[in-house]
C-alpha atoms as a PDB file:
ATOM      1  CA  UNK A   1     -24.618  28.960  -3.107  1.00  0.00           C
ATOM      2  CA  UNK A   2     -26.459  25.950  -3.226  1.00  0.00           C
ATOM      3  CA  UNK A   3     -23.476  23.647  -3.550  1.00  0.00           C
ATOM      4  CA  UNK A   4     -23.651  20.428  -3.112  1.00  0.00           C
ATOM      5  CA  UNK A   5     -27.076  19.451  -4.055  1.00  0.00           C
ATOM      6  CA  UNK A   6     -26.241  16.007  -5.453  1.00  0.00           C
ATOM      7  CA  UNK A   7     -24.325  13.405  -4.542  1.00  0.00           C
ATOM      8  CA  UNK A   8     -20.091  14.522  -5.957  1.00  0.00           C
ATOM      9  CA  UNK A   9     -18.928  11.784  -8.146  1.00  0.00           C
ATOM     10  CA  UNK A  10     -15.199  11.377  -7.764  1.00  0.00           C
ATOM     11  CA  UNK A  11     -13.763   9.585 -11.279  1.00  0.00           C
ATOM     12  CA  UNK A  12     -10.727   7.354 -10.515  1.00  0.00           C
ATOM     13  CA  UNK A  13      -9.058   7.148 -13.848  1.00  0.00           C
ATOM     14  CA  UNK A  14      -6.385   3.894 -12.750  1.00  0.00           C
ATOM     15  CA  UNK A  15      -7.279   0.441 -11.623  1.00  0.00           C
ATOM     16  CA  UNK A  16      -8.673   0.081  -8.066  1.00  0.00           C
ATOM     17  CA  UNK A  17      -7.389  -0.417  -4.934  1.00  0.00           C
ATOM     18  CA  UNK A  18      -4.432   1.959  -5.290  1.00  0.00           C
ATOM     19  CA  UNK A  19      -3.382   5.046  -2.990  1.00  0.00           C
ATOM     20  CA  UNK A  20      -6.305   7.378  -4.788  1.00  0.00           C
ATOM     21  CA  UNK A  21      -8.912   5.090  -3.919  1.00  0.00           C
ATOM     22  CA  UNK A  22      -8.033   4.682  -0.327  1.00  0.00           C
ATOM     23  CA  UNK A  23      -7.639   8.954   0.060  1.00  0.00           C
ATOM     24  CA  UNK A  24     -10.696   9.291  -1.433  1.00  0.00           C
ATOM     25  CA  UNK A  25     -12.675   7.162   0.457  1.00  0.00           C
ATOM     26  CA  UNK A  26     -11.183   8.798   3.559  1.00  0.00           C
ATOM     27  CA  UNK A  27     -12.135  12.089   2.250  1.00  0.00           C
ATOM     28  CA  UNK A  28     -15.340  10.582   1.318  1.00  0.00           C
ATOM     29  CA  UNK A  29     -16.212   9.788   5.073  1.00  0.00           C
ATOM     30  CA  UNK A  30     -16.043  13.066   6.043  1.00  0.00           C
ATOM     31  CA  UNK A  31     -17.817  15.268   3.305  1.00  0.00           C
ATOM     32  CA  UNK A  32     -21.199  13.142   3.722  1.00  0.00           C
ATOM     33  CA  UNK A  33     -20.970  13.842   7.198  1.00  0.00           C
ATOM     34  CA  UNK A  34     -20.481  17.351   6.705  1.00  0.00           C
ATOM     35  CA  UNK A  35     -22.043  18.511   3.751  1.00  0.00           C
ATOM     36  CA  UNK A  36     -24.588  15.694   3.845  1.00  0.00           C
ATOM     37  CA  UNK A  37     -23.826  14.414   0.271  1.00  0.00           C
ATOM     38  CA  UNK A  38     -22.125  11.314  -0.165  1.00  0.00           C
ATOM     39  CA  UNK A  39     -18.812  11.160  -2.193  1.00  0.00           C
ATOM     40  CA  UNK A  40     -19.459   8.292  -4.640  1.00  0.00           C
ATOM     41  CA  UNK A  41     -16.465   6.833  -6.415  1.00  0.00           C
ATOM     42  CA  UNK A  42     -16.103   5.554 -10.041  1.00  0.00           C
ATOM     43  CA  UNK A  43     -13.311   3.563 -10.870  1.00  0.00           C
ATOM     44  CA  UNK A  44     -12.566   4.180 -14.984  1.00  0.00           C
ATOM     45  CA  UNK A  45      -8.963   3.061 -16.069  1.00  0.00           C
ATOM     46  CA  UNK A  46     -10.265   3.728 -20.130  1.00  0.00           C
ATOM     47  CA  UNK A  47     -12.119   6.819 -20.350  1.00  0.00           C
ATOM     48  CA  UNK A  48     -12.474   8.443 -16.363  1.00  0.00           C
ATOM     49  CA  UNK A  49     -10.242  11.471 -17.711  1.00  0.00           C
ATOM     50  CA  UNK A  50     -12.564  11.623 -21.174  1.00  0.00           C
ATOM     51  CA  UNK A  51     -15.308  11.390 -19.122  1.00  0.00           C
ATOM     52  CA  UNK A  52     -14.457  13.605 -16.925  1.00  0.00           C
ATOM     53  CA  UNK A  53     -13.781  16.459 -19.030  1.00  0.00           C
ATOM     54  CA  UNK A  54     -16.877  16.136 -20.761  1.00  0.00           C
ATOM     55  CA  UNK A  55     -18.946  16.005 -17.521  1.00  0.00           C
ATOM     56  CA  UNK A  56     -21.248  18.884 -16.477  1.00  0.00           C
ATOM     57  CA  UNK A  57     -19.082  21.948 -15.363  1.00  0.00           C
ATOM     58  CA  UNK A  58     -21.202  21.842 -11.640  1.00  0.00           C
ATOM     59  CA  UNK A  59     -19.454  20.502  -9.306  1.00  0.00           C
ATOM     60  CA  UNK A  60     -21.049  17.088  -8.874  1.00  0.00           C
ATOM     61  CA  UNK A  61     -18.311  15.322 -11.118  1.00  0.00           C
ATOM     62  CA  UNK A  62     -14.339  15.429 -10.234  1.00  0.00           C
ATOM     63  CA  UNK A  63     -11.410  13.406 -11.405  1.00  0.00           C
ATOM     64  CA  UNK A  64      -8.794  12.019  -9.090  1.00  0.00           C
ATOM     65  CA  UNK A  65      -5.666  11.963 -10.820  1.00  0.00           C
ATOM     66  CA  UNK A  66      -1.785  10.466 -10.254  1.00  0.00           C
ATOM     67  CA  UNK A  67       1.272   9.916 -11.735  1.00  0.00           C
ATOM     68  CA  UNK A  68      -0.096   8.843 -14.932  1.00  0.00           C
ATOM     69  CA  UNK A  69      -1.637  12.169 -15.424  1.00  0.00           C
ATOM     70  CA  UNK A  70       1.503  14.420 -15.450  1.00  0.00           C
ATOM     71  CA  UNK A  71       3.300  11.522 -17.524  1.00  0.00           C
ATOM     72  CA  UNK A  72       0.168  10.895 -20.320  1.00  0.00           C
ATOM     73  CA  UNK A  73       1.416  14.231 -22.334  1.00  0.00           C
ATOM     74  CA  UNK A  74       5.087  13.460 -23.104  1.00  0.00           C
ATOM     75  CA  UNK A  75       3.940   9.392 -24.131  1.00  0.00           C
ATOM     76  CA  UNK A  76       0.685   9.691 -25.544  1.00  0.00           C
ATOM     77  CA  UNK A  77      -0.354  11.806 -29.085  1.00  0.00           C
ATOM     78  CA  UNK A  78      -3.811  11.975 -30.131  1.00  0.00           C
ATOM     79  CA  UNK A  79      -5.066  12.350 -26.607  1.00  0.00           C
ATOM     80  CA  UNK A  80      -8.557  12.412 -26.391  1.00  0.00           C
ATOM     81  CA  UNK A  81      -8.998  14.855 -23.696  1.00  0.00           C
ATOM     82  CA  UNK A  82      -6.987  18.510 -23.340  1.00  0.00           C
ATOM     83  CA  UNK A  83      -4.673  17.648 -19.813  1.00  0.00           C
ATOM     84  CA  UNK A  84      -4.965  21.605 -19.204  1.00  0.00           C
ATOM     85  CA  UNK A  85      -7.446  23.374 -21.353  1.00  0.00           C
ATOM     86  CA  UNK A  86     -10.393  20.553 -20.396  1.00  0.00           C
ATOM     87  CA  UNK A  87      -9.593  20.616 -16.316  1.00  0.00           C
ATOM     88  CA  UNK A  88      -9.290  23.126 -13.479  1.00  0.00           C
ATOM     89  CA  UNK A  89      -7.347  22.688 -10.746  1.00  0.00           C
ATOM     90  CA  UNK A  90      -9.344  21.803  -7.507  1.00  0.00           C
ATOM     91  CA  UNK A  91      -6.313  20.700  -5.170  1.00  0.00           C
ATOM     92  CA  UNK A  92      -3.669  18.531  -4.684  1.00  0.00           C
ATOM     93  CA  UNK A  93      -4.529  15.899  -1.319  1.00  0.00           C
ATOM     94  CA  UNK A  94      -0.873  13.313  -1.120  1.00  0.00           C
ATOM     95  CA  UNK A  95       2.402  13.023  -1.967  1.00  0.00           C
ATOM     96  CA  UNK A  96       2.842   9.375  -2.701  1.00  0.00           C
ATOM     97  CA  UNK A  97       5.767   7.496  -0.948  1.00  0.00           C
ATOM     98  CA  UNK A  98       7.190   5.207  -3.502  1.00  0.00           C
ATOM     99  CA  UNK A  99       9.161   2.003  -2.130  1.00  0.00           C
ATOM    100  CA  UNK A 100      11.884  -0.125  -4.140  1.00  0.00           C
ATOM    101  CA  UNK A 101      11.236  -3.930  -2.978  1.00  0.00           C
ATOM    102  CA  UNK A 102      12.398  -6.766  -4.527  1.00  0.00           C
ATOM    103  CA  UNK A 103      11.137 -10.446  -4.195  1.00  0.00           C
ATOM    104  CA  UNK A 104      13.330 -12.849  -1.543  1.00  0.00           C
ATOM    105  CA  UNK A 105      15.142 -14.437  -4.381  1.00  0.00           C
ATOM    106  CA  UNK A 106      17.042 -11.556  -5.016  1.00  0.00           C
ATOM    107  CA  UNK A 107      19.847 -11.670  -2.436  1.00  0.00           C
ATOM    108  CA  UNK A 108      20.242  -8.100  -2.401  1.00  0.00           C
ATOM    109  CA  UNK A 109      19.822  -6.021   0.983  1.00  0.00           C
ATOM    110  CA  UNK A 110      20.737  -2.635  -0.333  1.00  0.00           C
ATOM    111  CA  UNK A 111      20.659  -0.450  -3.381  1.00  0.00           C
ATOM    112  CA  UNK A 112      23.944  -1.164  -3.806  1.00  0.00           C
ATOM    113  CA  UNK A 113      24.077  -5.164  -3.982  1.00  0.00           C
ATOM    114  CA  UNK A 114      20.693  -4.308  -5.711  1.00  0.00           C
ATOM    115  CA  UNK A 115      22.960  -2.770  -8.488  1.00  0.00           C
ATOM    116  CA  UNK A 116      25.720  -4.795  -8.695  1.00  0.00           C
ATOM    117  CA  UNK A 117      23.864  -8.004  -8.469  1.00  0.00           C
ATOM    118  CA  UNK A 118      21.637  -6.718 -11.831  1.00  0.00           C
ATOM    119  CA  UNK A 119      24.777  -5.569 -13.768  1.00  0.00           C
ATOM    120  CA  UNK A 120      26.025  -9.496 -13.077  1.00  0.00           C
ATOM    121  CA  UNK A 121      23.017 -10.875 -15.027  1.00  0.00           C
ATOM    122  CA  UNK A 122      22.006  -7.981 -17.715  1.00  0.00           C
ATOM    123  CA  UNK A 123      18.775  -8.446 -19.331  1.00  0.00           C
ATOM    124  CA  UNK A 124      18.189 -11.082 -16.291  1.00  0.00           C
ATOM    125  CA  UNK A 125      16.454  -9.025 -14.031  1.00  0.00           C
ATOM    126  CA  UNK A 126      12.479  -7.559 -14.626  1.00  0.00           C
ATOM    127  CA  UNK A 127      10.880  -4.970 -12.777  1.00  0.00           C
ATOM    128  CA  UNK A 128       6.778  -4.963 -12.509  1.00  0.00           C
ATOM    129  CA  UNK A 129       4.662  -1.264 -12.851  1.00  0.00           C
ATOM    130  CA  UNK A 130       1.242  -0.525 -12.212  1.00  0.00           C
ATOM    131  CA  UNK A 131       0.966   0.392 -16.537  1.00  0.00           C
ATOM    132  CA  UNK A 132       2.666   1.160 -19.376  1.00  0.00           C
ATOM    133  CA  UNK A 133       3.592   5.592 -18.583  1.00  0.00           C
ATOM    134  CA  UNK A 134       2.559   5.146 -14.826  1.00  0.00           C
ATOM    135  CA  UNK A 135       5.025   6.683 -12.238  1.00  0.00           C
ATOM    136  CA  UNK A 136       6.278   3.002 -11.330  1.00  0.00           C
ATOM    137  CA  UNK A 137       7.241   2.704 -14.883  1.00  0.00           C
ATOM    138  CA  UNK A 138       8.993   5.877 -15.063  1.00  0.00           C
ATOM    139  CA  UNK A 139      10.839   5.170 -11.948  1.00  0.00           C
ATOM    140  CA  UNK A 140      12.008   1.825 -13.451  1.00  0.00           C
ATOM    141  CA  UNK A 141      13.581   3.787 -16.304  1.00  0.00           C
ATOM    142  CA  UNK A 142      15.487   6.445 -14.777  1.00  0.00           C
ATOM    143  CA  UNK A 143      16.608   3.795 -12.345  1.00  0.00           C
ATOM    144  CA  UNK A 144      18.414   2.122 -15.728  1.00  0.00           C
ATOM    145  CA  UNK A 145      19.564   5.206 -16.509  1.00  0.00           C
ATOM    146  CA  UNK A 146      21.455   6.220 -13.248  1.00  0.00           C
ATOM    147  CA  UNK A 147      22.901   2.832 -12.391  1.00  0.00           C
ATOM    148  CA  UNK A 148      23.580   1.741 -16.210  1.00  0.00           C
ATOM    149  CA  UNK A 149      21.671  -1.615 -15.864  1.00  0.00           C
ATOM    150  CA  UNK A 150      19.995  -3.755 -18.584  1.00  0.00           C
ATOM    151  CA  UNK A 151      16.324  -4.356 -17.098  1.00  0.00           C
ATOM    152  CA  UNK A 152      13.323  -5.663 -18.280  1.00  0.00           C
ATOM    153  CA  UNK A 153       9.401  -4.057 -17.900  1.00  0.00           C
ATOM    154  CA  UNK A 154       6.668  -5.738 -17.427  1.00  0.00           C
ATOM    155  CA  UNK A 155       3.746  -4.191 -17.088  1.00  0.00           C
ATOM    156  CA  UNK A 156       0.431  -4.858 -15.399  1.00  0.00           C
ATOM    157  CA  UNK A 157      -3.323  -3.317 -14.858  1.00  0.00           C
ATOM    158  CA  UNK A 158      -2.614  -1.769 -11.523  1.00  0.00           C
ATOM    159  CA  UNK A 159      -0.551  -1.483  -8.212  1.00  0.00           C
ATOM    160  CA  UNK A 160      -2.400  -4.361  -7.081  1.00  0.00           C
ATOM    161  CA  UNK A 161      -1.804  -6.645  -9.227  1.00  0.00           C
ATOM    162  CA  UNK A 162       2.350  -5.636  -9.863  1.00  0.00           C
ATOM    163  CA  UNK A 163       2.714  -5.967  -6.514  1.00  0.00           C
ATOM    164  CA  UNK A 164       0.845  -9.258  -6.257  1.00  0.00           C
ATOM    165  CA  UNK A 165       2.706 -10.575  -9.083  1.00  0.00           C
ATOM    166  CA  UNK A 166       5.747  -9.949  -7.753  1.00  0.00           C
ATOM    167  CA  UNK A 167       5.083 -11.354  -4.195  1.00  0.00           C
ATOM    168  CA  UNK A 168       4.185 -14.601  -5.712  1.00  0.00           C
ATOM    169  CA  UNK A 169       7.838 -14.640  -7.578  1.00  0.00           C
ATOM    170  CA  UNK A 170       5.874 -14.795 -11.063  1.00  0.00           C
ATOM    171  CA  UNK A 171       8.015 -13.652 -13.620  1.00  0.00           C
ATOM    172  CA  UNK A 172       9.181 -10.579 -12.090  1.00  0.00           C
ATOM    173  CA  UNK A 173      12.162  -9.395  -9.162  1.00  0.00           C
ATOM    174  CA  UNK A 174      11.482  -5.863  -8.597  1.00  0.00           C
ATOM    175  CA  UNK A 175       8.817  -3.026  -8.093  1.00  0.00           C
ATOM    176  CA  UNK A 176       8.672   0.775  -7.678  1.00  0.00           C
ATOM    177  CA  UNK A 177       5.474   0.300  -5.947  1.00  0.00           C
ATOM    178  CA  UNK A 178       3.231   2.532  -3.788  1.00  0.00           C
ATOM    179  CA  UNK A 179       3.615   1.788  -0.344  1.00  0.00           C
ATOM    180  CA  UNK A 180       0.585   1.429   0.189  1.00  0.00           C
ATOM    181  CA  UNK A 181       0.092  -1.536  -1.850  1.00  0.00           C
ATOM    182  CA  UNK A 182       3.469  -2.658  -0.932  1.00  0.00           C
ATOM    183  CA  UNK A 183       3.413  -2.487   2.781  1.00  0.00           C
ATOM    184  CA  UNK A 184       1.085  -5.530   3.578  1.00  0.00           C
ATOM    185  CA  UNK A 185       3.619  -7.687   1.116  1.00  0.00           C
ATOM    186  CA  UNK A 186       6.237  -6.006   2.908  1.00  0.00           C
ATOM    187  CA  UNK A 187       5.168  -6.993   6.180  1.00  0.00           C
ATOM    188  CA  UNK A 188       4.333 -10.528   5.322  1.00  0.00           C
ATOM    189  CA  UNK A 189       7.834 -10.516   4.567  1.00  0.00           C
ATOM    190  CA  UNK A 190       6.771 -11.508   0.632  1.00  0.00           C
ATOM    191  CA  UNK A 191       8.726  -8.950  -0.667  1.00  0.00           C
ATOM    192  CA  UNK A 192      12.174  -6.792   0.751  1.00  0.00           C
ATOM    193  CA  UNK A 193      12.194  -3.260   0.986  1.00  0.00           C
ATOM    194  CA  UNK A 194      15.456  -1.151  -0.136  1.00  0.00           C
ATOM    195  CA  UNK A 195      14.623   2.417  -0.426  1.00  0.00           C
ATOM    196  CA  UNK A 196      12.170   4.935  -0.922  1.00  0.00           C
ATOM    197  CA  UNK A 197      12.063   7.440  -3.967  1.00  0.00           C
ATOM    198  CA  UNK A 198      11.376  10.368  -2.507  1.00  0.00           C
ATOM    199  CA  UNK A 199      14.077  13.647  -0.873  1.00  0.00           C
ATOM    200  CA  UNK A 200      12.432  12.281   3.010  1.00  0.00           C
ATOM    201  CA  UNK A 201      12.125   9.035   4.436  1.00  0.00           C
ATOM    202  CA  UNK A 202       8.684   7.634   5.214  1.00  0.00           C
ATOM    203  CA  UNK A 203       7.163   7.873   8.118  1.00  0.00           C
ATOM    204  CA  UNK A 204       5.739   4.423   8.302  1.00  0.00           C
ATOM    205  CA  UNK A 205       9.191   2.757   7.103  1.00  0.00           C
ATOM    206  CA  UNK A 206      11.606   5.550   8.861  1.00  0.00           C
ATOM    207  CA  UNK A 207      14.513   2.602   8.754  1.00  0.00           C
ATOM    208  CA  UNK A 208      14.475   2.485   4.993  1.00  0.00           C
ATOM    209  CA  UNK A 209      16.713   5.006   3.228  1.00  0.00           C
ATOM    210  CA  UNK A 210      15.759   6.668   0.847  1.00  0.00           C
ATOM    211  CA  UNK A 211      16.810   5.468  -3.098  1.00  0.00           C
ATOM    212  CA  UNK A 212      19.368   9.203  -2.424  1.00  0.00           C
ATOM    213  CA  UNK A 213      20.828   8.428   0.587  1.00  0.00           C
ATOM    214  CA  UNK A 214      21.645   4.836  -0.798  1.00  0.00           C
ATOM    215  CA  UNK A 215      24.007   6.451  -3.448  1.00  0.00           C
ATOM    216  CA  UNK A 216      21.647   7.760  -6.763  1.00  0.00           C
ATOM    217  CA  UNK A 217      21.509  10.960  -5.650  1.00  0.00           C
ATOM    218  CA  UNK A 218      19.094  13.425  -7.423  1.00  0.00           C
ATOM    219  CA  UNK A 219      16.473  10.510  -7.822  1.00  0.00           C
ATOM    220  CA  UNK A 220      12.930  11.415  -6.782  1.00  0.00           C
ATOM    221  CA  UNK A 221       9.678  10.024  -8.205  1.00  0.00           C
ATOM    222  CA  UNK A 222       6.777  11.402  -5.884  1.00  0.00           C
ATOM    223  CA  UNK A 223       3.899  11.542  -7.788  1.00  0.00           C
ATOM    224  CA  UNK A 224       0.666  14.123  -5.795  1.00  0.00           C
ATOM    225  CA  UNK A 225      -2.705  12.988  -5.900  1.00  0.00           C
ATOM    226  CA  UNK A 226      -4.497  15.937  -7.210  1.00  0.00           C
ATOM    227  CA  UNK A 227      -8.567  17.079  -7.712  1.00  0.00           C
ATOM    228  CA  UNK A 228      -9.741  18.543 -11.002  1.00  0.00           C
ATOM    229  CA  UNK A 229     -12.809  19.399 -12.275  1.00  0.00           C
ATOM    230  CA  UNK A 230     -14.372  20.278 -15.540  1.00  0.00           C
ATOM    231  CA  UNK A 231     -12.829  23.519 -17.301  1.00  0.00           C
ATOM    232  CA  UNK A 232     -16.003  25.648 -17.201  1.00  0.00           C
ATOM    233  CA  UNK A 233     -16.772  24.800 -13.270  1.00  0.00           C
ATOM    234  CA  UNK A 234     -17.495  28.275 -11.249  1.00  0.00           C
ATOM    235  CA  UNK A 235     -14.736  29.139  -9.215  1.00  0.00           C
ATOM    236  CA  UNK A 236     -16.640  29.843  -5.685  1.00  0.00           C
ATOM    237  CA  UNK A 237     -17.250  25.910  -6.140  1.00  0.00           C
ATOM    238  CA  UNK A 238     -13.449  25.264  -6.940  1.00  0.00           C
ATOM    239  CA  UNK A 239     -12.792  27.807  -4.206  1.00  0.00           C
ATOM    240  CA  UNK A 240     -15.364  25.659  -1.700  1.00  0.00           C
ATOM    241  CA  UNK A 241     -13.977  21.914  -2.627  1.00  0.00           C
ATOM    242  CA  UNK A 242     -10.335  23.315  -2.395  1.00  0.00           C
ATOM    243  CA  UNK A 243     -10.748  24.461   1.075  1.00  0.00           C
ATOM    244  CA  UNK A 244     -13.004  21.794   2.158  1.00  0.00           C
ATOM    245  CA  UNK A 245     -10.550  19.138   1.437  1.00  0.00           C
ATOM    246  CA  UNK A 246      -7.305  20.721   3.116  1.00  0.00           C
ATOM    247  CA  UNK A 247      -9.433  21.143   6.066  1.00  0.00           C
ATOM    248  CA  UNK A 248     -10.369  17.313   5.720  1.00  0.00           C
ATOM    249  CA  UNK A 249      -6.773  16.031   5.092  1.00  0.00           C
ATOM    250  CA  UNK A 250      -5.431  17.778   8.267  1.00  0.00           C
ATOM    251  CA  UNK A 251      -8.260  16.466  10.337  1.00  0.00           C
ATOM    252  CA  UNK A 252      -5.861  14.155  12.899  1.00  0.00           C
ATOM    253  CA  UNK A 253      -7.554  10.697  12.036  1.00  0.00           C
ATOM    254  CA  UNK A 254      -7.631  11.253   8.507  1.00  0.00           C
ATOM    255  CA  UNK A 255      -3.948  13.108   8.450  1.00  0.00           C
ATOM    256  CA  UNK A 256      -2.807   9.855  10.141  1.00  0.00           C
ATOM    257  CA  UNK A 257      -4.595   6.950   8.075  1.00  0.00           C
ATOM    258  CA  UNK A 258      -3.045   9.082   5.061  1.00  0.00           C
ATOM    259  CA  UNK A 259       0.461   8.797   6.825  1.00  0.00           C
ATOM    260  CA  UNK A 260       0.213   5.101   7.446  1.00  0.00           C
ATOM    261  CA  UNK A 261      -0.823   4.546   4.011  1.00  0.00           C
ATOM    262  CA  UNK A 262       2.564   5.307   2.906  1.00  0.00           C
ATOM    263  CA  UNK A 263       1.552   9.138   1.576  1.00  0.00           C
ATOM    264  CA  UNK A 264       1.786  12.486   2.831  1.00  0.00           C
ATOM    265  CA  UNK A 265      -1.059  14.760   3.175  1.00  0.00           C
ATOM    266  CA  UNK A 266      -0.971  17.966   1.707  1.00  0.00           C
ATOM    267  CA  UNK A 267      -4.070  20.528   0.619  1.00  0.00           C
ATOM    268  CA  UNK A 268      -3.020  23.114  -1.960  1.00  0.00           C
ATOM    269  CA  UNK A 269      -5.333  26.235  -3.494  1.00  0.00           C
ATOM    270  CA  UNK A 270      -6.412  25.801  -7.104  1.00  0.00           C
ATOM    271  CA  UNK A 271      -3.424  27.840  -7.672  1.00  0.00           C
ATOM    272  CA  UNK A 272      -0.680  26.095  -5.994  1.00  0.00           C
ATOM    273  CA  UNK A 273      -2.210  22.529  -7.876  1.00  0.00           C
ATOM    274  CA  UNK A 274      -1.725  24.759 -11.253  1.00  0.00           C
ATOM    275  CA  UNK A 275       2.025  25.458 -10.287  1.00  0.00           C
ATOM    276  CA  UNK A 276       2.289  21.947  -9.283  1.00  0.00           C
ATOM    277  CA  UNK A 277       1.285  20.652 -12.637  1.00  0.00           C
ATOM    278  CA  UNK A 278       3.128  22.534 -14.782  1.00  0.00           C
ATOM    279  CA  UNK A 279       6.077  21.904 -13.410  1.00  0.00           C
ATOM    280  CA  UNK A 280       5.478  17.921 -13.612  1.00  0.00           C
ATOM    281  CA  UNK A 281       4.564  17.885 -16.811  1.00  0.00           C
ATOM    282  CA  UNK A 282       7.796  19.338 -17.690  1.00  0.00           C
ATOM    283  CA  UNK A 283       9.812  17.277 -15.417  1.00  0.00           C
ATOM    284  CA  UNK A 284       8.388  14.070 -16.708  1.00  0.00           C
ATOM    285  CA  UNK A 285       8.980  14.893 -20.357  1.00  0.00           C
ATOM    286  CA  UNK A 286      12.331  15.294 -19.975  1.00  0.00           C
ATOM    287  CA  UNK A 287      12.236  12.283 -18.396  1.00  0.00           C
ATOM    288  CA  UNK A 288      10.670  10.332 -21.441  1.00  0.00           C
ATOM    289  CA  UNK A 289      13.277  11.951 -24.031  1.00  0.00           C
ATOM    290  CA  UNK A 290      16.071  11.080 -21.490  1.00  0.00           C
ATOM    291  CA  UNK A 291      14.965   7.387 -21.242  1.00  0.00           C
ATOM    292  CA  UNK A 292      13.802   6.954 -25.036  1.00  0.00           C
ATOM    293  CA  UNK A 293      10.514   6.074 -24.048  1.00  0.00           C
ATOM    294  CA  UNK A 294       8.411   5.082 -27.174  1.00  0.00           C
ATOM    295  CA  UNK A 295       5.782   7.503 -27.845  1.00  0.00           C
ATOM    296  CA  UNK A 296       2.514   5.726 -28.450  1.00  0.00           C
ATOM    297  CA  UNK A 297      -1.599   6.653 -29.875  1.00  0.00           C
ATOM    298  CA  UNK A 298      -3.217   7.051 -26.684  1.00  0.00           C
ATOM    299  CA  UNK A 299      -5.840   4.510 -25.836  1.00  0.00           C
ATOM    300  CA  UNK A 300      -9.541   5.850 -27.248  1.00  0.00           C
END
């Protein structure tokens, strides 16, 4: 199999400089060096999953997806791309560690004083998200749900720029935010830290409990970085990327930048990734319903 002959473009569909970018420039490292092709990313928050889907079924264009993936189908009609029928399942790389902070004028230190001190000032408080449907924004809404407090959303065009936003005290008091983006803000001491959303603590912040352990118990937005590629792509080349980038993500170096970065490495086969999916994009439509999210014509 002559496979890769080209340089692989890897389609970011999501504003830069969040978690995907930074895995798959780590992953990118390693496949030049071993395959001798460089990994080339393209950063398309409109069309990378259109795009994508229409690409050339060869191997030499993937699509990086997140959260906003699994959630698109349950808020978006009149997609214009098929989230199953147009994409196979390569693998899933990270588990992203989400992180609750909230900006220093919010006296709270915990969860707790976290709730009580939004249920004193209802419709006071706004939370930032990385996009209307992203996993931020999703966590932000079951959030409401569980605690029974009156928030505002406001949205912007990426991690980056919630998080910087919110750092700088402009408008908004609170993020679900990658911690990846988060953690520099974090350490700065720009923003507090109260709890992550996933079942484990993370192993860059172990003394932050998790948004469970704090008292919401059941709560768990852990969105996977995942690999597809066009429908129609052979499967010894979806067999060859698949085991090619497990074998990268558990390389030491790369397995730790990963863990720093606030996400867990993982590696799946095609198969595992196809569990995976189905399984979110049932989990996050009940989500929507529960949270009367308004359903919306996707962008074109």
């Amino acid at each position: 199999m002559n496979y890769p002959n080209a340089p692989i473009r890897m389609i970011l569909p999501y504003a830069a400089g969040g978690p995907g970018e930074l895995v798959a420039n780590l992953i990118g490292q390693k496949l030049k060096a071993r395959w001798g092709q460089p990994l080339v990313t393209d950063v398309d928050p409109q069309a990378g999953l259109k795009n994508a889907a229409r690409a050339a079924p060869d191997g030499h264009t993937l699509v990086l997806v997140s959260g906003s993936y699994y959630i698109n189908p349950a808020i978006y009609r009149k997609m214009p791309y098929d989230p199953v029928g147009d994409f196979a399942p390569v693998s899933l790389l990270a588990s992203i560690f989400n992180l609750l902070v909230v900006h220093p004028s919010v006296p709270a230190r915990t969860l707790g004083e976290l709730v009580a001190y939004a249920k004193s000032k209802p419709g006071q408080l706004k939370y930032a998200s990385s996009g209307y449907g992203s996993a931020p924004h999703l966590a932000g809404e079951l959030f409401k749900i569980m605690t029974g407090t009156d928030l505002g959303h406001v949205e912007y065009k990426g991690h980056v720029a919630g998080a910087k936003a919110l750092a700088e005290g402009r408008e908004v008091h609170m993020m679900f935010d990658a911690i990846s983006t988060a953690l520099p803000h974090v350490k700065a001491g720009e923003v507090r830290a109260l709890a992550v959303t996933t079942p484990q603590r993370a192993p860059v912040l172990p003394e932050v409990p998790t948004v469970a352990e704090s008292g919401l118990i059941g709560f768990d937005v852990s969105p996977a970085l995942g690999v597809l590629a066009p429908i129609a792509t052979p499967p010894d080349i979806i067999n060859k990327l698949s085991l090619e980038f497990g074998a990268i993500l558990h390389l030491p170096d790369v397995s730790s930048a990963v863990q720093a970065a606030g996400m867990l490495p993982m590696g799946s086969t095609p198969e595992e990734f196809s569990s995976y999916r189905s399984a979110a994009f049932e989990r996050w439509k009940k989500l929507v319903a529960l949270a009367h999210i308004n359903i919306q014509d996707a962008p074109r």
